[in-house]
PDB file of N, CA and C in Angstrom:
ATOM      1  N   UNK A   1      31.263  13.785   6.834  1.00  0.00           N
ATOM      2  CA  UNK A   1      30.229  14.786   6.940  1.00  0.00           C
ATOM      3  C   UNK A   1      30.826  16.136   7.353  1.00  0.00           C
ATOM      4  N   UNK A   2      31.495  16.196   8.460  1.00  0.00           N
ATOM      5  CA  UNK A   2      32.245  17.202   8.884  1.00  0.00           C
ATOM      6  C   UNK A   2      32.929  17.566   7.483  1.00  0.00           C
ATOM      7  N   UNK A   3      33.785  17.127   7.230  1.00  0.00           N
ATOM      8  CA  UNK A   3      34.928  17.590   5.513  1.00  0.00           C
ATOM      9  C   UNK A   3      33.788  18.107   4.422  1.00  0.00           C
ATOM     10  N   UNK A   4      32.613  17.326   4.485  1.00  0.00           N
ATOM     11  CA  UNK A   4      32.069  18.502   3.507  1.00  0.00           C
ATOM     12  C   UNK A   4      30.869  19.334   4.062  1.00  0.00           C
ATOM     13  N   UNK A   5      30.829  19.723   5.406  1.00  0.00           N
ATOM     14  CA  UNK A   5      30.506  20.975   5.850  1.00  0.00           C
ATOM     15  C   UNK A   5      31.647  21.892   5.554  1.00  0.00           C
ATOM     16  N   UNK A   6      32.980  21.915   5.944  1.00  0.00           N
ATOM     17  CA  UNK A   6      33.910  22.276   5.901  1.00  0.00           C
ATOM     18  C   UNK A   6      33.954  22.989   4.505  1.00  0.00           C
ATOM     19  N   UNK A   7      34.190  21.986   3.433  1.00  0.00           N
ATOM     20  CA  UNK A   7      33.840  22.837   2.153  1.00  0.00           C
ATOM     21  C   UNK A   7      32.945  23.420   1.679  1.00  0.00           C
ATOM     22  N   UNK A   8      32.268  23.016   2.276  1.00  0.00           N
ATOM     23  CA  UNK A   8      30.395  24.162   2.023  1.00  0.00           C
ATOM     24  C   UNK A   8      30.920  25.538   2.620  1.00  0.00           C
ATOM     25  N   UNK A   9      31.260  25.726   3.772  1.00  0.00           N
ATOM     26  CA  UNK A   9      31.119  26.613   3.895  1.00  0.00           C
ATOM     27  C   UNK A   9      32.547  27.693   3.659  1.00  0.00           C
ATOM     28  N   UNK A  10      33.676  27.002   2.939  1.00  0.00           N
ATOM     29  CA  UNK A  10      34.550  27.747   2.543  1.00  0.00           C
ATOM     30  C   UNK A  10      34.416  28.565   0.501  1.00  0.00           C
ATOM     31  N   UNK A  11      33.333  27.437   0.269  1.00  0.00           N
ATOM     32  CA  UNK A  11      32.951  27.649  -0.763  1.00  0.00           C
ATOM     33  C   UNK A  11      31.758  29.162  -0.769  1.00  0.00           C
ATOM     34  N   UNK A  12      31.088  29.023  -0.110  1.00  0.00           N
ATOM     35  CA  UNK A  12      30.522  30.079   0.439  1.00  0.00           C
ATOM     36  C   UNK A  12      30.887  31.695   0.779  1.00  0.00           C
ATOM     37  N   UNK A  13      32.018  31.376   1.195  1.00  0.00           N
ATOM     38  CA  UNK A  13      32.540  32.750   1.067  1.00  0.00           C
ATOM     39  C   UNK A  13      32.492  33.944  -0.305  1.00  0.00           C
ATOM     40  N   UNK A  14      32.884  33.023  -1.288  1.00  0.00           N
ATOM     41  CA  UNK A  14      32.797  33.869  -2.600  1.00  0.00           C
ATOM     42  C   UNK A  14      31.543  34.312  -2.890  1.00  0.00           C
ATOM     43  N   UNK A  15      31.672  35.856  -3.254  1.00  0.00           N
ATOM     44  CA  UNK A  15      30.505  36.455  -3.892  1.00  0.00           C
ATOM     45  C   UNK A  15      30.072  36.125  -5.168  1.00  0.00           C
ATOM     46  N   UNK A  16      29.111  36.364  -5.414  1.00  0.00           N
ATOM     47  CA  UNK A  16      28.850  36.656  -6.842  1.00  0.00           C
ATOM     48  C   UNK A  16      29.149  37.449  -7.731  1.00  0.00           C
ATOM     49  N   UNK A  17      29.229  37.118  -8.564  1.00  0.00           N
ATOM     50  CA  UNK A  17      29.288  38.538  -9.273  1.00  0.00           C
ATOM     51  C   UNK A  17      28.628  39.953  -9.094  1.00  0.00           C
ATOM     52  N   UNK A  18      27.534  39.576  -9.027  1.00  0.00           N
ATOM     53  CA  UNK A  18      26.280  40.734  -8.639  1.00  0.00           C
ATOM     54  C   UNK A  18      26.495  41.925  -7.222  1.00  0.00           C
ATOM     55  N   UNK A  19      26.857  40.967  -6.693  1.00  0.00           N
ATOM     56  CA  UNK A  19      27.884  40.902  -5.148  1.00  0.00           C
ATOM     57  C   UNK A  19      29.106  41.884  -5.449  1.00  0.00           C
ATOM     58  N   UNK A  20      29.863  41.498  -5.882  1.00  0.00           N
ATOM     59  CA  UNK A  20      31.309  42.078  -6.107  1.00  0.00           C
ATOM     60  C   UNK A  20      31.119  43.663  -6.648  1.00  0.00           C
ATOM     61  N   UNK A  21      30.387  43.374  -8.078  1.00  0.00           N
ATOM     62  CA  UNK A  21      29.953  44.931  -8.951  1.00  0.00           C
ATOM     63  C   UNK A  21      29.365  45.519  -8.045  1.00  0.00           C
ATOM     64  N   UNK A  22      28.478  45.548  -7.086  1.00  0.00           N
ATOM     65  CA  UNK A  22      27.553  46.289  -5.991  1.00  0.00           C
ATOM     66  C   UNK A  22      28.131  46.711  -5.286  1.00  0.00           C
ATOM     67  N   UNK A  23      29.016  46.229  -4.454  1.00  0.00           N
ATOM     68  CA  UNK A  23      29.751  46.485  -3.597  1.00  0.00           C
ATOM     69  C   UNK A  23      31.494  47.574  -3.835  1.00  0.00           C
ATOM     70  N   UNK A  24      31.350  47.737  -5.300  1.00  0.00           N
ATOM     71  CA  UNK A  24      32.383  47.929  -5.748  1.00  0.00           C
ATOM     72  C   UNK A  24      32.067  49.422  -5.950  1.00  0.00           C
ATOM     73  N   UNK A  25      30.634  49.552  -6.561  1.00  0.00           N
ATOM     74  CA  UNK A  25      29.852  50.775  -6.907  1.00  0.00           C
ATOM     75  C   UNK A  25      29.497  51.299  -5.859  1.00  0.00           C
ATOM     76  N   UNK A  26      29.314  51.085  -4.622  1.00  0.00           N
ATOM     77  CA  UNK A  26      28.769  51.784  -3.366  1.00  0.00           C
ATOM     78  C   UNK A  26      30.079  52.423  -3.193  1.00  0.00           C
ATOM     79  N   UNK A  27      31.663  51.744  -3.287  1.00  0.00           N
ATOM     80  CA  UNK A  27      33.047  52.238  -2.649  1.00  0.00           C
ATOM     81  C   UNK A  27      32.964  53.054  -3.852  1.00  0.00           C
ATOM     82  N   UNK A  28      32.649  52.849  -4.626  1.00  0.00           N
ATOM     83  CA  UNK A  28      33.004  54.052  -5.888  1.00  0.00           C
ATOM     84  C   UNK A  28      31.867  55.419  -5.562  1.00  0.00           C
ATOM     85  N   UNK A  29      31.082  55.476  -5.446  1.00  0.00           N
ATOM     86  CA  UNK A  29      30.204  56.288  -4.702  1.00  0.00           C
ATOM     87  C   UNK A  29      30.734  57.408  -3.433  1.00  0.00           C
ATOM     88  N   UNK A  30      31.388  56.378  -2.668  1.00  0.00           N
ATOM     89  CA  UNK A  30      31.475  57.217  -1.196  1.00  0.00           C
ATOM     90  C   UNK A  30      32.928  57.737  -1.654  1.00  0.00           C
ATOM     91  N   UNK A  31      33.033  57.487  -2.719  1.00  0.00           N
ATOM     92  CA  UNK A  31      34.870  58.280  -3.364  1.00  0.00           C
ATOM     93  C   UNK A  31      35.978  57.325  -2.611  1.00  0.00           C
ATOM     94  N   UNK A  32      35.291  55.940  -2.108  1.00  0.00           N
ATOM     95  CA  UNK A  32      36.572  54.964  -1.407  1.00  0.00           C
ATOM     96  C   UNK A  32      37.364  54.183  -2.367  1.00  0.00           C
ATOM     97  N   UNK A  33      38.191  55.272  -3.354  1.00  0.00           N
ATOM     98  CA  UNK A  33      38.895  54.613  -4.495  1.00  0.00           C
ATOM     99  C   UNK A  33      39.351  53.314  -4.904  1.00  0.00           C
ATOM    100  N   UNK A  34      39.751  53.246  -3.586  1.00  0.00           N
ATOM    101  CA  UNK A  34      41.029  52.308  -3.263  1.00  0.00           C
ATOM    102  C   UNK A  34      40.374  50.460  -2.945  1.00  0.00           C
ATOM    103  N   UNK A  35      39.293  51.133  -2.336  1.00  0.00           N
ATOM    104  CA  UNK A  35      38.157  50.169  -1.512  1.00  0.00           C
ATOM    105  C   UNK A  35      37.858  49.682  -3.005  1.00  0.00           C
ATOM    106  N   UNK A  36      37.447  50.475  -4.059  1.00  0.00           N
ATOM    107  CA  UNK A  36      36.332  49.878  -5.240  1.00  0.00           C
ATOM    108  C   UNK A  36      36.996  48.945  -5.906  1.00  0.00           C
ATOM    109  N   UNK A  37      38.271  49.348  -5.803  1.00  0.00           N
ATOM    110  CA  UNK A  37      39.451  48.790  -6.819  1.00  0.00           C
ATOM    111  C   UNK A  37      40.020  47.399  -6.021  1.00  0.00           C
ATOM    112  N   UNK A  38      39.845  47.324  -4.719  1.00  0.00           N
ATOM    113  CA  UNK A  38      39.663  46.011  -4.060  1.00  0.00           C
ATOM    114  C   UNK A  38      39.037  45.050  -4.285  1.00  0.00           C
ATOM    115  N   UNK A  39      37.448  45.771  -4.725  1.00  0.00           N
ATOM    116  CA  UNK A  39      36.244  44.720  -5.089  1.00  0.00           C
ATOM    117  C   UNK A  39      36.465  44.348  -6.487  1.00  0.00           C
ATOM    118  N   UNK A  40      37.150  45.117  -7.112  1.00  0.00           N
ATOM    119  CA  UNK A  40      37.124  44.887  -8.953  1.00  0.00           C
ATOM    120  C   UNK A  40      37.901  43.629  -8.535  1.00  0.00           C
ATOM    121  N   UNK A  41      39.430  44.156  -8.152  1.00  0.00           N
ATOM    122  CA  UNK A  41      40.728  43.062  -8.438  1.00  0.00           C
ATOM    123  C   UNK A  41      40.154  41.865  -7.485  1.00  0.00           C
ATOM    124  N   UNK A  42      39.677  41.550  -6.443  1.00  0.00           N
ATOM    125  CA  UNK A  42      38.862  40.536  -6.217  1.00  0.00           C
ATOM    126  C   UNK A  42      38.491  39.465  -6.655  1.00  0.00           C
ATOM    127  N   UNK A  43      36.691  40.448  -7.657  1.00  0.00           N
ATOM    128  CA  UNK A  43      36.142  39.805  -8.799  1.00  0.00           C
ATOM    129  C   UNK A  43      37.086  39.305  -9.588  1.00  0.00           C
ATOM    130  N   UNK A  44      38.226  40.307 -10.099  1.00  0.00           N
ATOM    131  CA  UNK A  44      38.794  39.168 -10.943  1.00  0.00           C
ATOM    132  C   UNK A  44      39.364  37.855 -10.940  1.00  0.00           C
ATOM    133  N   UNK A  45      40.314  38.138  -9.522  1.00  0.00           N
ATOM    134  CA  UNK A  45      40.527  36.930  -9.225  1.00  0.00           C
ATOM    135  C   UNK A  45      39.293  35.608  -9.135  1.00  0.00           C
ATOM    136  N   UNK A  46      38.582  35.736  -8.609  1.00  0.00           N
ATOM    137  CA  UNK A  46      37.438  35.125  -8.824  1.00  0.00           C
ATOM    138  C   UNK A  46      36.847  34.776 -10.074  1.00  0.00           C
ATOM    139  N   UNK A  47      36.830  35.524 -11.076  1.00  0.00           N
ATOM    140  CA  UNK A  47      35.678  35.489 -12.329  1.00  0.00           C
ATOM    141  C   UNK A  47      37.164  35.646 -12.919  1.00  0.00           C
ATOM    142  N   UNK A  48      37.933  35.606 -13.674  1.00  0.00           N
ATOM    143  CA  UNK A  48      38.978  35.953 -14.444  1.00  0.00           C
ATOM    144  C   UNK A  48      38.721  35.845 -16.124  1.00  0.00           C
ATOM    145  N   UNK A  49      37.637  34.738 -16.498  1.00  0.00           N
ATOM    146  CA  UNK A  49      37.415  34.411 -17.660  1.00  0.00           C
ATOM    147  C   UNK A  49      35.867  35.146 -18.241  1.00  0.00           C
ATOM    148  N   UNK A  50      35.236  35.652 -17.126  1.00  0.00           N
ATOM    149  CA  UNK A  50      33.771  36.187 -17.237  1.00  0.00           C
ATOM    150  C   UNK A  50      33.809  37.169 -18.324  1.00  0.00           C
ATOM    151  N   UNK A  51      32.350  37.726 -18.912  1.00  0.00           N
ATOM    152  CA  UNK A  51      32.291  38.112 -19.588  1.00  0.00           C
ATOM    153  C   UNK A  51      32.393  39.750 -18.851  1.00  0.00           C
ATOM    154  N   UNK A  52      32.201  39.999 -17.859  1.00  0.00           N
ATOM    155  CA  UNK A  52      32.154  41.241 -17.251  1.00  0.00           C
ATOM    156  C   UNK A  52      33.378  41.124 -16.609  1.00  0.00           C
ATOM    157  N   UNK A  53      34.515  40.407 -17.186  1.00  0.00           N
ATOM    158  CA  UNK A  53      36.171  41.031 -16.508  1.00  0.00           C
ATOM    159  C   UNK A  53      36.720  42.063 -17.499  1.00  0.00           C
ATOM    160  N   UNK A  54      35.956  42.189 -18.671  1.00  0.00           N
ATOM    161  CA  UNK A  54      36.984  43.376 -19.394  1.00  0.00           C
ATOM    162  C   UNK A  54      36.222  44.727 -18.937  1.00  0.00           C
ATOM    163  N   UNK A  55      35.094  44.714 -18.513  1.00  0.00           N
ATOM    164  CA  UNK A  55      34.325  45.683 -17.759  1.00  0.00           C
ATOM    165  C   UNK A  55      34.994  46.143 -16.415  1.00  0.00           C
ATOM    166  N   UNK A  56      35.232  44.872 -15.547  1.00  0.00           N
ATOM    167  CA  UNK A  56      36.352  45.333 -14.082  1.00  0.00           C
ATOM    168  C   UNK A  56      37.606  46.275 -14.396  1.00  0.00           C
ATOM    169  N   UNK A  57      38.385  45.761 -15.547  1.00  0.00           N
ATOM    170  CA  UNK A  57      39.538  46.051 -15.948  1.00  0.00           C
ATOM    171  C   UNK A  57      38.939  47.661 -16.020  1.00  0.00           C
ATOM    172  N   UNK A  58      38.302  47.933 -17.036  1.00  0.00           N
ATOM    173  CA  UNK A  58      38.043  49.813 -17.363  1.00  0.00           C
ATOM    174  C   UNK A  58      37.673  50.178 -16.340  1.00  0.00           C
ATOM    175  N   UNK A  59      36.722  49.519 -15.206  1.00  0.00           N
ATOM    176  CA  UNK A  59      36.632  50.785 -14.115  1.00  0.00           C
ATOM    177  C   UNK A  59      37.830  50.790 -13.062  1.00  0.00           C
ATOM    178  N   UNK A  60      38.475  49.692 -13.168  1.00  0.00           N
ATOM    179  CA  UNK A  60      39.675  49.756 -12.379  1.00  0.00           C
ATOM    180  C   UNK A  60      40.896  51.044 -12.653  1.00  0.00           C
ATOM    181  N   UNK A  61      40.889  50.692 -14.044  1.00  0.00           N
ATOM    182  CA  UNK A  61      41.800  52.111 -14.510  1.00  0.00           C
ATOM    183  C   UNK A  61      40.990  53.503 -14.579  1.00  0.00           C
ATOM    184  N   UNK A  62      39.743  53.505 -14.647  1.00  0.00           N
ATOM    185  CA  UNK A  62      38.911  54.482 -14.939  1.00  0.00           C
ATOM    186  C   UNK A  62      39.013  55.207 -13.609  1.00  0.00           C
ATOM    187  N   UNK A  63      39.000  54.356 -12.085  1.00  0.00           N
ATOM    188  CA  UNK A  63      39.245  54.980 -11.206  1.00  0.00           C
ATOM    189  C   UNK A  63      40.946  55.830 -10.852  1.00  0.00           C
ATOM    190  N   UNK A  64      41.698  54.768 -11.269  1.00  0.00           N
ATOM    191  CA  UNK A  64      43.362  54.829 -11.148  1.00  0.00           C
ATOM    192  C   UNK A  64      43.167  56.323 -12.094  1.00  0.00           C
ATOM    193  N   UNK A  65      42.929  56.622 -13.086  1.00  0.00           N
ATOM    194  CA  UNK A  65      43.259  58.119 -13.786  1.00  0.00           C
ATOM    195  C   UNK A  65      42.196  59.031 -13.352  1.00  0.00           C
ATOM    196  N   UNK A  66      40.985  58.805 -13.467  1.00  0.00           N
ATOM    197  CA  UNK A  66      40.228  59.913 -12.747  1.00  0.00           C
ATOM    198  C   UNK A  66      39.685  60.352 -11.102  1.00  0.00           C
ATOM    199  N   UNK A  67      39.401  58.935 -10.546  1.00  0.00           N
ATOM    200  CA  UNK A  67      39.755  59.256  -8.814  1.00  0.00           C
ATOM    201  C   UNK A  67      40.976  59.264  -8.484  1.00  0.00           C
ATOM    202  N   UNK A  68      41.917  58.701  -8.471  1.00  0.00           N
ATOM    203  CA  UNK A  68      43.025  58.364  -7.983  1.00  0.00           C
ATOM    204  C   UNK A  68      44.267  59.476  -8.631  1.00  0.00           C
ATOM    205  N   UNK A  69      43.874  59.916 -10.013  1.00  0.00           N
ATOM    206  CA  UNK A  69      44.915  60.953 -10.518  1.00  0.00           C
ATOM    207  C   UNK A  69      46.631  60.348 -11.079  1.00  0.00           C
ATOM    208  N   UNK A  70      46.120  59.283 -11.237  1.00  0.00           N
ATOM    209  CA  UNK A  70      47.629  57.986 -11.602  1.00  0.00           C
ATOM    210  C   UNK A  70      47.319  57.592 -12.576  1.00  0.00           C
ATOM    211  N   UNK A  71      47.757  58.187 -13.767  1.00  0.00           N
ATOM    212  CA  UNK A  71      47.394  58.005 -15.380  1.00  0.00           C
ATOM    213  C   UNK A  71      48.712  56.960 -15.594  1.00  0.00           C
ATOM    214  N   UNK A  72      49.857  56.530 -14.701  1.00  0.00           N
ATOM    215  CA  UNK A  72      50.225  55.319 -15.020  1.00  0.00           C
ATOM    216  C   UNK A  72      50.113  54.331 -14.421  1.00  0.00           C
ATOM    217  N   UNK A  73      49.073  53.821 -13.621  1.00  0.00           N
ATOM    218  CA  UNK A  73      48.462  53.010 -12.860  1.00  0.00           C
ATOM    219  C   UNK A  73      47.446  52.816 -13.864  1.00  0.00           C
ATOM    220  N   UNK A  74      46.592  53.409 -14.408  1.00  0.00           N
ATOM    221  CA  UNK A  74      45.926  53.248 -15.320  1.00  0.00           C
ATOM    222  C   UNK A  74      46.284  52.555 -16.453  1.00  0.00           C
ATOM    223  N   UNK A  75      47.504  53.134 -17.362  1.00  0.00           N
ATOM    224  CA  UNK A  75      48.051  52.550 -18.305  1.00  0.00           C
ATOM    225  C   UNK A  75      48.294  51.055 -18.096  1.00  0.00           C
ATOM    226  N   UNK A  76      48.819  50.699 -17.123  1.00  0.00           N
ATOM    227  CA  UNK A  76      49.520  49.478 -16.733  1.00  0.00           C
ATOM    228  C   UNK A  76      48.231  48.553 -16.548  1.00  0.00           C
ATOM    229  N   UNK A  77      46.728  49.231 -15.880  1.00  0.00           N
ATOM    230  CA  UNK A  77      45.716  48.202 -15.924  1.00  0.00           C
ATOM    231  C   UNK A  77      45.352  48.086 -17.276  1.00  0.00           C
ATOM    232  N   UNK A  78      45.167  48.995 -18.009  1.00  0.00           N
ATOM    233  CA  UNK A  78      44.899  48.948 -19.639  1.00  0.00           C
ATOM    234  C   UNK A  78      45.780  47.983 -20.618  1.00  0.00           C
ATOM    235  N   UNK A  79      46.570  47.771 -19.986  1.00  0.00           N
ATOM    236  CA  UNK A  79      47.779  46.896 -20.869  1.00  0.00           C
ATOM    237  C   UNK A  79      47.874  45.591 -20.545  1.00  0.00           C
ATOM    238  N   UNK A  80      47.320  45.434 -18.692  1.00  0.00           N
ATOM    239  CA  UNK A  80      47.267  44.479 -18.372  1.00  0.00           C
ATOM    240  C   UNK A  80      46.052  43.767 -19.107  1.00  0.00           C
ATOM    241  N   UNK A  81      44.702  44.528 -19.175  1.00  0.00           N
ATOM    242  CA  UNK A  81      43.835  44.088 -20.200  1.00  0.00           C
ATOM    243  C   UNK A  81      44.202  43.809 -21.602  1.00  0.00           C
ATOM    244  N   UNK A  82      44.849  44.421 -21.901  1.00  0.00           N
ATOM    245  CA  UNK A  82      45.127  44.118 -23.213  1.00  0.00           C
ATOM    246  C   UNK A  82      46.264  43.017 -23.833  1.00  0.00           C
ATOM    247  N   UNK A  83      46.757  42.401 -22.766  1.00  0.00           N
ATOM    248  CA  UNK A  83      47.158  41.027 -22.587  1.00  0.00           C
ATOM    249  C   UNK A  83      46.399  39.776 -22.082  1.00  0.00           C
ATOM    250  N   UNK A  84      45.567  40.441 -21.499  1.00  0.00           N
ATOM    251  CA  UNK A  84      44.384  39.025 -20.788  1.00  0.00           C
ATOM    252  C   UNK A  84      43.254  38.948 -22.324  1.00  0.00           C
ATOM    253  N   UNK A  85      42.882  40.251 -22.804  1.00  0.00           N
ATOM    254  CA  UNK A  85      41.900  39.800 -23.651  1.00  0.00           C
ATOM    255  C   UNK A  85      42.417  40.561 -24.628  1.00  0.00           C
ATOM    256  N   UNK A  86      43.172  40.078 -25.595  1.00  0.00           N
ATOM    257  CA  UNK A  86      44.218  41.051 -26.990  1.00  0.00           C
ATOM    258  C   UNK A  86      43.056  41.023 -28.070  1.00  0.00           C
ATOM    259  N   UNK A  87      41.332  39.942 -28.058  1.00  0.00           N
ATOM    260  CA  UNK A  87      41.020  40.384 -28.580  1.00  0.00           C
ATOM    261  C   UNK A  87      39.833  41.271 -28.497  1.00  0.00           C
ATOM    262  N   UNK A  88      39.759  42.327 -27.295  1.00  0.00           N
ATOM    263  CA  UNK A  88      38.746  43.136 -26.996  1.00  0.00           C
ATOM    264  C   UNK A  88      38.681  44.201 -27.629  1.00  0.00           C
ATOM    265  N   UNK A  89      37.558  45.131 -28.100  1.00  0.00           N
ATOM    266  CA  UNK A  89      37.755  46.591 -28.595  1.00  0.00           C
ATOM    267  C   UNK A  89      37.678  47.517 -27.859  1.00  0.00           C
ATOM    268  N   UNK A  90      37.327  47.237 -26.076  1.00  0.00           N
ATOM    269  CA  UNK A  90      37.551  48.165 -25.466  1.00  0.00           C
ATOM    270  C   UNK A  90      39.417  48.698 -25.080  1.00  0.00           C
ATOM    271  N   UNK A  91      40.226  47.469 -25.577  1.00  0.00           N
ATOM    272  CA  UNK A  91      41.423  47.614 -25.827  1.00  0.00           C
ATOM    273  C   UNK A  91      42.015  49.208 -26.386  1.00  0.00           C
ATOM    274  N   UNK A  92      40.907  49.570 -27.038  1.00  0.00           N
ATOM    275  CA  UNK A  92      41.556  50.710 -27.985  1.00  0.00           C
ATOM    276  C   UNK A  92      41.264  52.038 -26.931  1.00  0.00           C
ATOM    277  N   UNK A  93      40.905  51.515 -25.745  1.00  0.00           N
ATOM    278  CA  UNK A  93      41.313  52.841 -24.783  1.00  0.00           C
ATOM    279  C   UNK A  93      42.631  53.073 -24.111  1.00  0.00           C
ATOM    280  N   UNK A  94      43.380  52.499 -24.596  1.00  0.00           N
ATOM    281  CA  UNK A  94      44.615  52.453 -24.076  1.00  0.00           C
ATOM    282  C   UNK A  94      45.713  53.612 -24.893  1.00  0.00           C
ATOM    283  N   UNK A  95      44.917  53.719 -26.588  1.00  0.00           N
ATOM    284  CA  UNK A  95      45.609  54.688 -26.934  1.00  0.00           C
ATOM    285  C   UNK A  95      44.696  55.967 -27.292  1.00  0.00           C
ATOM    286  N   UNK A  96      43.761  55.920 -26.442  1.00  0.00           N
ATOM    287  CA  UNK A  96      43.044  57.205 -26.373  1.00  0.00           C
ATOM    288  C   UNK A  96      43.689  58.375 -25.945  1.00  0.00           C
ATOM    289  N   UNK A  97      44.708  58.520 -25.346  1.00  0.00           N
ATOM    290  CA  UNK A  97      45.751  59.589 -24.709  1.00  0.00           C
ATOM    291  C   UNK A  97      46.100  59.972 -26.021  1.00  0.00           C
TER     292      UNK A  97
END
């Protein structure tokens, strides 16, 4: 009984999705770059196969080049997407430069 309280409540810890994006958008809000990009890479770890990870991926770099001012921090998340999902079309922001 104890062992699966134990896992109840380690299981528990993880957000939701709903959770993660919310929380990600409030740090993106207060300009806490760094903070939003915590909650993305997170989610991913968490959700890695979801349909809203190629969505994490663009605001992750979206922040890295336009809050953050690191257009190769960006590149490198764009590429990293474009190895996790080679067959996405948001892929083709990578050669938008």
């Amino acid at each position: 009984m104890l062992f699966s309280a134990i896992l109840m409540g380690c299981s528990s810890n993880k957000k939701t999705q709903t959770e993660y994006f919310t929380a990600a958008k409030a740090k993106l809000d207060e300009k806490k770059y760094d903070e939003a990009i915590v909650e993305y890479r997170e989610y991913l770890k968490n959700y890695p196969k979801s349909d809203s990870a190629v969505f994490a991926y663009n605001q992750i770099a979206g922040i890295q080049i336009d809050g953050l001012k690191n257009p190769q921090e960006g590149i490198k998340t764009y590429t990293e997407l474009a190895e996790k999902f080679p067959n996405t079309k948001m892929r083709s922001n990578l050669y938008s430069w």
